[in-house]
C-alpha atoms as a PDB file:
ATOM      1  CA  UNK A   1       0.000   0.000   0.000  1.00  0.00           C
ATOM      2  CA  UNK A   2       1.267   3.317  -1.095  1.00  0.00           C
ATOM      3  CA  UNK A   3       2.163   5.725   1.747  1.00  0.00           C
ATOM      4  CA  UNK A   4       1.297   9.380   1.524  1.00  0.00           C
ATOM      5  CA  UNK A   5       3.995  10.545   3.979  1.00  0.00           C
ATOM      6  CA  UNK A   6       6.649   8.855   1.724  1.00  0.00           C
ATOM      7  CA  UNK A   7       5.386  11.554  -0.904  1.00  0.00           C
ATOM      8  CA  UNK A   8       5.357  14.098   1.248  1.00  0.00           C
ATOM      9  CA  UNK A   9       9.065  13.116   2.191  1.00  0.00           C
ATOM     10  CA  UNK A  10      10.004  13.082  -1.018  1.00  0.00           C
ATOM     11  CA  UNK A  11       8.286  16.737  -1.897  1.00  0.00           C
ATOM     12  CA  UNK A  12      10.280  17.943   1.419  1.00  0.00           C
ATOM     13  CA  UNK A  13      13.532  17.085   0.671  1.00  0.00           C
ATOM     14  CA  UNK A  14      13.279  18.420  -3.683  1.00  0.00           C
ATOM     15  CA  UNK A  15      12.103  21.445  -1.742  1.00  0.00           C
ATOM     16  CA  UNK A  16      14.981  22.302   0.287  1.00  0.00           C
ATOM     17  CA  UNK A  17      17.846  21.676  -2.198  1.00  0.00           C
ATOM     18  CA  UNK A  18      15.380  24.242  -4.295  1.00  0.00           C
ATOM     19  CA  UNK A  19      15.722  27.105  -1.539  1.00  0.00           C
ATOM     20  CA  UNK A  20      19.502  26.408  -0.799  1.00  0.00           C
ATOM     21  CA  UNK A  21      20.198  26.392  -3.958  1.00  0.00           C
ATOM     22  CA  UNK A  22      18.170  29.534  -4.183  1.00  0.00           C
ATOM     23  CA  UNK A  23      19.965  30.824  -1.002  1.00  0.00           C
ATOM     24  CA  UNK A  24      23.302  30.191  -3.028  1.00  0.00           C
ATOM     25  CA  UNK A  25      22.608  32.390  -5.730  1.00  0.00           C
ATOM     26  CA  UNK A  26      21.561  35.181  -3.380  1.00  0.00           C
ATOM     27  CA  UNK A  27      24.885  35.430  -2.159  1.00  0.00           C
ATOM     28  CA  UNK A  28      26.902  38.508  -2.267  1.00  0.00           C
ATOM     29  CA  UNK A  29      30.373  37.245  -4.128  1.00  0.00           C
ATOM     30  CA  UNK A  30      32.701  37.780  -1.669  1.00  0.00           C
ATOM     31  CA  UNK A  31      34.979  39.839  -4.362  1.00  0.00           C
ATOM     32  CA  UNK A  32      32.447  41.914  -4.438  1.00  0.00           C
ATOM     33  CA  UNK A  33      34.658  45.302  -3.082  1.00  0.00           C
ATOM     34  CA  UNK A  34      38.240  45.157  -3.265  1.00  0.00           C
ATOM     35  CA  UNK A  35      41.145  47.822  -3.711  1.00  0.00           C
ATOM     36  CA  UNK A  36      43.066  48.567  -6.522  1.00  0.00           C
ATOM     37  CA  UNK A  37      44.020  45.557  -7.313  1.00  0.00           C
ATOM     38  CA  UNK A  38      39.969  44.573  -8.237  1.00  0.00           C
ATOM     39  CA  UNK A  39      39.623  47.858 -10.306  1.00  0.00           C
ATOM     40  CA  UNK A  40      43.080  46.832 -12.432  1.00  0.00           C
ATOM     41  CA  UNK A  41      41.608  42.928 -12.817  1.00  0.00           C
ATOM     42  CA  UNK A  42      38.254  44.220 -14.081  1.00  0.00           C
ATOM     43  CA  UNK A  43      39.255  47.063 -16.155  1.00  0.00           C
ATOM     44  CA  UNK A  44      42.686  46.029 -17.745  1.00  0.00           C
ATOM     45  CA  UNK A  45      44.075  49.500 -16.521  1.00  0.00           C
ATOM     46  CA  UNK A  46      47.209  50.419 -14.698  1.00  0.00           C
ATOM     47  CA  UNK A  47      47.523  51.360 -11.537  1.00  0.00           C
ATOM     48  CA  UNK A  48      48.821  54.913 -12.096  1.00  0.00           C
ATOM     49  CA  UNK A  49      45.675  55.396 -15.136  1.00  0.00           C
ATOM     50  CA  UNK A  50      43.263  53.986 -12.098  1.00  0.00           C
ATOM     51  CA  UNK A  51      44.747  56.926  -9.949  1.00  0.00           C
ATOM     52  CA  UNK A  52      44.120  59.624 -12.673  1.00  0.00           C
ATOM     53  CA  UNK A  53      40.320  58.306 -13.565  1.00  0.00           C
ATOM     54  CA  UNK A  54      39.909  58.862  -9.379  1.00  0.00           C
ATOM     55  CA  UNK A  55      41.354  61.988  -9.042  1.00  0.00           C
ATOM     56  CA  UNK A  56      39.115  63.171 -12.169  1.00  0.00           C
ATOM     57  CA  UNK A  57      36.026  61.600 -10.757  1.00  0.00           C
ATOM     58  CA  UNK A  58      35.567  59.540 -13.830  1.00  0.00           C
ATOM     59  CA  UNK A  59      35.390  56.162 -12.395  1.00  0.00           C
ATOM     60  CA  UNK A  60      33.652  54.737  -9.634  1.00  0.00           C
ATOM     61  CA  UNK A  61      35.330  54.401  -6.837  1.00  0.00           C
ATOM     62  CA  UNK A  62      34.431  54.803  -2.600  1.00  0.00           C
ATOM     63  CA  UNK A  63      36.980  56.774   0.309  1.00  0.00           C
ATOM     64  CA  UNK A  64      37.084  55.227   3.312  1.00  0.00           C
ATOM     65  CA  UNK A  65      40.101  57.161   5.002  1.00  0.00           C
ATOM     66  CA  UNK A  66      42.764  56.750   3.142  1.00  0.00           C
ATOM     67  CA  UNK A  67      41.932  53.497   1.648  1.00  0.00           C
ATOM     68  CA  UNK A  68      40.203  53.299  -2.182  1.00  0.00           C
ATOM     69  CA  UNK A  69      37.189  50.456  -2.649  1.00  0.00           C
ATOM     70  CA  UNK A  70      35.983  49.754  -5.631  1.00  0.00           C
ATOM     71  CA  UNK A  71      32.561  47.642  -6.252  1.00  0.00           C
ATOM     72  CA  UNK A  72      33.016  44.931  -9.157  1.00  0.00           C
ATOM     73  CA  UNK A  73      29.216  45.850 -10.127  1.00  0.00           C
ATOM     74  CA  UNK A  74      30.068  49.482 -10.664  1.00  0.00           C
ATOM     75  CA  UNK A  75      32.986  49.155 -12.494  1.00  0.00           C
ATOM     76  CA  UNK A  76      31.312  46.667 -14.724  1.00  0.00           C
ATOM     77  CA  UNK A  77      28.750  48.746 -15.541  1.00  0.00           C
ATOM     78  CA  UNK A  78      31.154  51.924 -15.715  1.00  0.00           C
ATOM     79  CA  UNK A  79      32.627  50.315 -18.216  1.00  0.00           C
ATOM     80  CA  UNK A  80      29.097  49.083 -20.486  1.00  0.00           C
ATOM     81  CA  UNK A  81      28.384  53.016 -19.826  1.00  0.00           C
ATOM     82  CA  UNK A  82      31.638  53.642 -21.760  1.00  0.00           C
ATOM     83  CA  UNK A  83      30.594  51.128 -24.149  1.00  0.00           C
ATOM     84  CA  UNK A  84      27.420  52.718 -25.185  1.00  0.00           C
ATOM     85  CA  UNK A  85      29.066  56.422 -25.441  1.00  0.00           C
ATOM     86  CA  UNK A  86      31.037  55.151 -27.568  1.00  0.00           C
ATOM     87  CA  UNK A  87      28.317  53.517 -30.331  1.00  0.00           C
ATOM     88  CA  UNK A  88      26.409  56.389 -30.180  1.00  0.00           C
ATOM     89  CA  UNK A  89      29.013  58.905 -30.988  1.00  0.00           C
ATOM     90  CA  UNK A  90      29.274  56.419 -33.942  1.00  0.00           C
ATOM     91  CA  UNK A  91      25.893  56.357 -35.000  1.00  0.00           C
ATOM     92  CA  UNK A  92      25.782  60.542 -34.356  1.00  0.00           C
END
């Protein structure tokens, strides 16, 4: 005789590897903010051109004392920004 718990058991368990894995793509990457170092991987830029762009203001970047943190999603999208300038000056 079939037994409804077993079901139920079954539906349990398919539903929490559905919320971890859920729960795993909530996760904030944990190279999410990093120094200098981050902003040269993501950009391709020096160090001394990723001093410049700061001390023009024209790339993201946050102060916290002394230190310089830069957010991966920022800079990423800093540089689609760029990206998109750039096309429509071609298309103007």
């Amino acid at each position: 005789m079939h037994n409804p718990f077993d079901d139920l058991q079954d539906r349990l368990i398919r539903l929490e590897a559905l919320v971890l894995e859920l729960h795993s793509y909530c996760q904030p990457s944990p190279a999410h903010l990093g120094g200098i170092e981050l902003a040269m991987k993501i950009t391709g830029l020096a160090q001394s051109t990723i001093y410049n762009l700061v001390s023009a203001d024209r790339i993201p970047y946050m102060k916290r004392g002394k230190k310089l943190y830069f957010s991966r999603t920022d800079l990423e999208a800093w540089i689609t920004e760029g990206k998109q300038d750039v096309i429509r000056n071609i298309e103007a």
